[in-house]
C-alpha atoms as a PDB file:
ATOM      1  CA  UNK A   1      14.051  99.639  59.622  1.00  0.00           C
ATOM      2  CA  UNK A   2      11.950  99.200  56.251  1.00  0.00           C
ATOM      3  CA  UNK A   3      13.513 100.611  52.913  1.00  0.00           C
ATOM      4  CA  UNK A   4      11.148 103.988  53.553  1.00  0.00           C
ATOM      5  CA  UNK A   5      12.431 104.970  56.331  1.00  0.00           C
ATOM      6  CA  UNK A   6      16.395 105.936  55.106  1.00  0.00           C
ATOM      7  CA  UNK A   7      17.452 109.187  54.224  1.00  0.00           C
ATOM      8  CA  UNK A   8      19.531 110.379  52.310  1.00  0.00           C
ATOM      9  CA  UNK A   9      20.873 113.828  51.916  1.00  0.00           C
ATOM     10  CA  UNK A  10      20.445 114.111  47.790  1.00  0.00           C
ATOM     11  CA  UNK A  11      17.377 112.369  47.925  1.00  0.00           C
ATOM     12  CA  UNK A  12      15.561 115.142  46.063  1.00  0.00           C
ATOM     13  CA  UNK A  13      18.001 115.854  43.865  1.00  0.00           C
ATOM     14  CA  UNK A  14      16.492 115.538  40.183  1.00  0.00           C
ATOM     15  CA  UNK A  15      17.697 113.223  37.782  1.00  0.00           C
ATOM     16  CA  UNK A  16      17.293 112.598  34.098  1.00  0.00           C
ATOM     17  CA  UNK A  17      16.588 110.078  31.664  1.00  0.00           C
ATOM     18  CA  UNK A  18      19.969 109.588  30.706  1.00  0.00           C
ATOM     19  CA  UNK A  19      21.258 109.261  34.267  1.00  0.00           C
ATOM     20  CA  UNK A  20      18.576 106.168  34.590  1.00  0.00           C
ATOM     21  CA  UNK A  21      19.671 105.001  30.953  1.00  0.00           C
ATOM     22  CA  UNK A  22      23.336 104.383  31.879  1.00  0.00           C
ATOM     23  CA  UNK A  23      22.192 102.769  35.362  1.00  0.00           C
ATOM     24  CA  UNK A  24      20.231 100.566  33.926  1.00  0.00           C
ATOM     25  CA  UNK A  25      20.625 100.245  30.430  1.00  0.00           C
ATOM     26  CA  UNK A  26      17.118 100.586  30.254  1.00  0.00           C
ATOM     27  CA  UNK A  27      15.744 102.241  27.038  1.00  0.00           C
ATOM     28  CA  UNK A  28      13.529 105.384  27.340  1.00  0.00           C
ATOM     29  CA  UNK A  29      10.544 103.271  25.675  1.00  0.00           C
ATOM     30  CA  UNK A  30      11.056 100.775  28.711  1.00  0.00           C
ATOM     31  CA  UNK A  31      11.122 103.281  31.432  1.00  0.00           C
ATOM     32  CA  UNK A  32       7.978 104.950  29.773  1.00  0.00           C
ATOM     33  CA  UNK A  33       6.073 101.526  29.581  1.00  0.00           C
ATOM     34  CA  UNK A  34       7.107 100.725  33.204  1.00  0.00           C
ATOM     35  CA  UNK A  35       5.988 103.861  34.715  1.00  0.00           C
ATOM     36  CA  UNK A  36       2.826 103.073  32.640  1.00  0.00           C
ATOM     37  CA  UNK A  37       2.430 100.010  34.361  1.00  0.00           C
ATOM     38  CA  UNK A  38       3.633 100.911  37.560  1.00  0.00           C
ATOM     39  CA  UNK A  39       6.732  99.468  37.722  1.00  0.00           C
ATOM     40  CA  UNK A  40       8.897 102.271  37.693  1.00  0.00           C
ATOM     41  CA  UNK A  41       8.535 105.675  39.975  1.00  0.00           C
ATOM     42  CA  UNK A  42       6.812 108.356  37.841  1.00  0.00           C
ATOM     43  CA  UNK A  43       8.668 111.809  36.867  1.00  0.00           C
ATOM     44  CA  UNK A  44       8.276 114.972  37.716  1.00  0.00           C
ATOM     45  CA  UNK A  45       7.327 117.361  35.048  1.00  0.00           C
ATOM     46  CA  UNK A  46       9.456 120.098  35.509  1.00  0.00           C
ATOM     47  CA  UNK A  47       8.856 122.592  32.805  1.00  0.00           C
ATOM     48  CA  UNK A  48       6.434 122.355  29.129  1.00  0.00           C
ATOM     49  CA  UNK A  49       8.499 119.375  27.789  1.00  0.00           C
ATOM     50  CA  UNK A  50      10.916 118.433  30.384  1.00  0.00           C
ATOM     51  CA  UNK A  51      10.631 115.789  33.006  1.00  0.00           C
ATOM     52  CA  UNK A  52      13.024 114.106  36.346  1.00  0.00           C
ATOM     53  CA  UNK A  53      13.264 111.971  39.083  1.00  0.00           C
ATOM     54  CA  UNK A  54      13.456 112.016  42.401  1.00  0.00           C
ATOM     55  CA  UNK A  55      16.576 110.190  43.273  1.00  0.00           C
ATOM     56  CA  UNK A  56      15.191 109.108  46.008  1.00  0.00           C
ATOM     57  CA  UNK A  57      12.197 107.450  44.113  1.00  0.00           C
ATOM     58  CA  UNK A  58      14.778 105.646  41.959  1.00  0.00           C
ATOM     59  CA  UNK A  59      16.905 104.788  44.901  1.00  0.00           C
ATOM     60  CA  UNK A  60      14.040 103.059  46.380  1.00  0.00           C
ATOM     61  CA  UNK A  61      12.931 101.451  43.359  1.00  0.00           C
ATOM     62  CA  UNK A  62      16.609  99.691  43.010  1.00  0.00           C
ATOM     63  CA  UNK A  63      16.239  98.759  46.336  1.00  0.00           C
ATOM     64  CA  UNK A  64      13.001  96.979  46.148  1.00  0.00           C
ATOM     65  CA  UNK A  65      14.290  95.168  42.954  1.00  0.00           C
ATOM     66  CA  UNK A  66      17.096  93.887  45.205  1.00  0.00           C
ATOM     67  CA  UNK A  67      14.366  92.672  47.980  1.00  0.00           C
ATOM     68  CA  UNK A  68      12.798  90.869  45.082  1.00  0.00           C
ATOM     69  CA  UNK A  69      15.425  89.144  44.129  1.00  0.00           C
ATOM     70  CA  UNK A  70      17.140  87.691  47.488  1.00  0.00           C
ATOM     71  CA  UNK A  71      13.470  86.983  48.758  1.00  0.00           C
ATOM     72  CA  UNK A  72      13.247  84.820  45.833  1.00  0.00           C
ATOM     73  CA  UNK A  73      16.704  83.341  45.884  1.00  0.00           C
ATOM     74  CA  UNK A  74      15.795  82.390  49.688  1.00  0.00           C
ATOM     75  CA  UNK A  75      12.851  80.452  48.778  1.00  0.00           C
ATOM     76  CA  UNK A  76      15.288  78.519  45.676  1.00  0.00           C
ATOM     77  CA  UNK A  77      18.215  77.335  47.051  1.00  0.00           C
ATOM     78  CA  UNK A  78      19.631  75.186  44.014  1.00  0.00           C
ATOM     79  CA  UNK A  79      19.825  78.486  42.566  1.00  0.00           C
ATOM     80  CA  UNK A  80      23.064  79.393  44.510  1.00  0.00           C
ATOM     81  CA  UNK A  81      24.278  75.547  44.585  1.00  0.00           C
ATOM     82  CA  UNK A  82      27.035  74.135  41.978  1.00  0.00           C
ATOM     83  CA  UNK A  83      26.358  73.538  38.893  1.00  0.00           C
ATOM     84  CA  UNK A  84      25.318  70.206  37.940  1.00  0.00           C
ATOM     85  CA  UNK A  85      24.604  68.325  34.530  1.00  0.00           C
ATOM     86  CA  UNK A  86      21.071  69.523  34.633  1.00  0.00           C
ATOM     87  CA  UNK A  87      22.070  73.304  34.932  1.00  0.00           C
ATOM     88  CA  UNK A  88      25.257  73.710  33.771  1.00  0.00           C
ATOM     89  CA  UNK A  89      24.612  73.098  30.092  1.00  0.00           C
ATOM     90  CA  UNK A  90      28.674  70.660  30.633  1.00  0.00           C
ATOM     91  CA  UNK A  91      28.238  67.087  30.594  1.00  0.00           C
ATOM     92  CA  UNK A  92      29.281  65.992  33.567  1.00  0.00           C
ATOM     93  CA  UNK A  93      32.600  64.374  33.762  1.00  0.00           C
ATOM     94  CA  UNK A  94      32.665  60.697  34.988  1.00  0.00           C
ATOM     95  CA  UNK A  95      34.472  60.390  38.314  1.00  0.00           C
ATOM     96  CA  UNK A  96      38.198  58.846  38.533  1.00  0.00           C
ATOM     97  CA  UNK A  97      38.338  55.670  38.860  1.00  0.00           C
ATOM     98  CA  UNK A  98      41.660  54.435  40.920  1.00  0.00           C
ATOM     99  CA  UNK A  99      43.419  51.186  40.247  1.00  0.00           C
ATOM    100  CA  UNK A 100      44.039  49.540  43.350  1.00  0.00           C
ATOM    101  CA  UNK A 101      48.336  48.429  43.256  1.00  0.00           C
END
């Protein structure tokens, strides 16, 4: 089953900027820039000076972000391995040394 095919039953259910702002954290110049760019779902303008979203459009766009991310996590797996020296940003402690009695 691919992302498009779920429904849900408030998937047209409008929501606002400030519902997407304390999601995301994303600031309303960001969200403009990315639906600009294409990386966010465009609104719906809904009266002279007022503008939604579908929740399904955002719904889908978290999802896909998601994909993104384990798809690349797959293709790195040091990424989810213990830290080391390199990528830890600790020293790395020296290993015990036993005395032999």
């Amino acid at each position: 089953m691919t992302i498009d095919e779920k429904t849900y039953p408030d998937d047209f259910d409008f929501i606002d900027y400030k519902y997407i702002e304390d999601d995301t954290g994303k600031r309303r110049q960001s969200v403009w820039a990315d639906c600009r760019e294409g990386r966010f779902p465009p609104p719906v303008k809904i009266g002279k000076r007022s503008v939604r979203w579908f929740k399904r459009d955002y719904r889908l766009w978290k999802e896909r972000l998601a994909a993104e991310r384990d798809a690349a996590v797959a293709f790195k797996p040091s990424a989810l391995s213990e830290p080391t020296e390199r990528n830890s940003g600790r020293p790395k402690k020296p290993p015990s040394q036993k005395t032999a009695e």
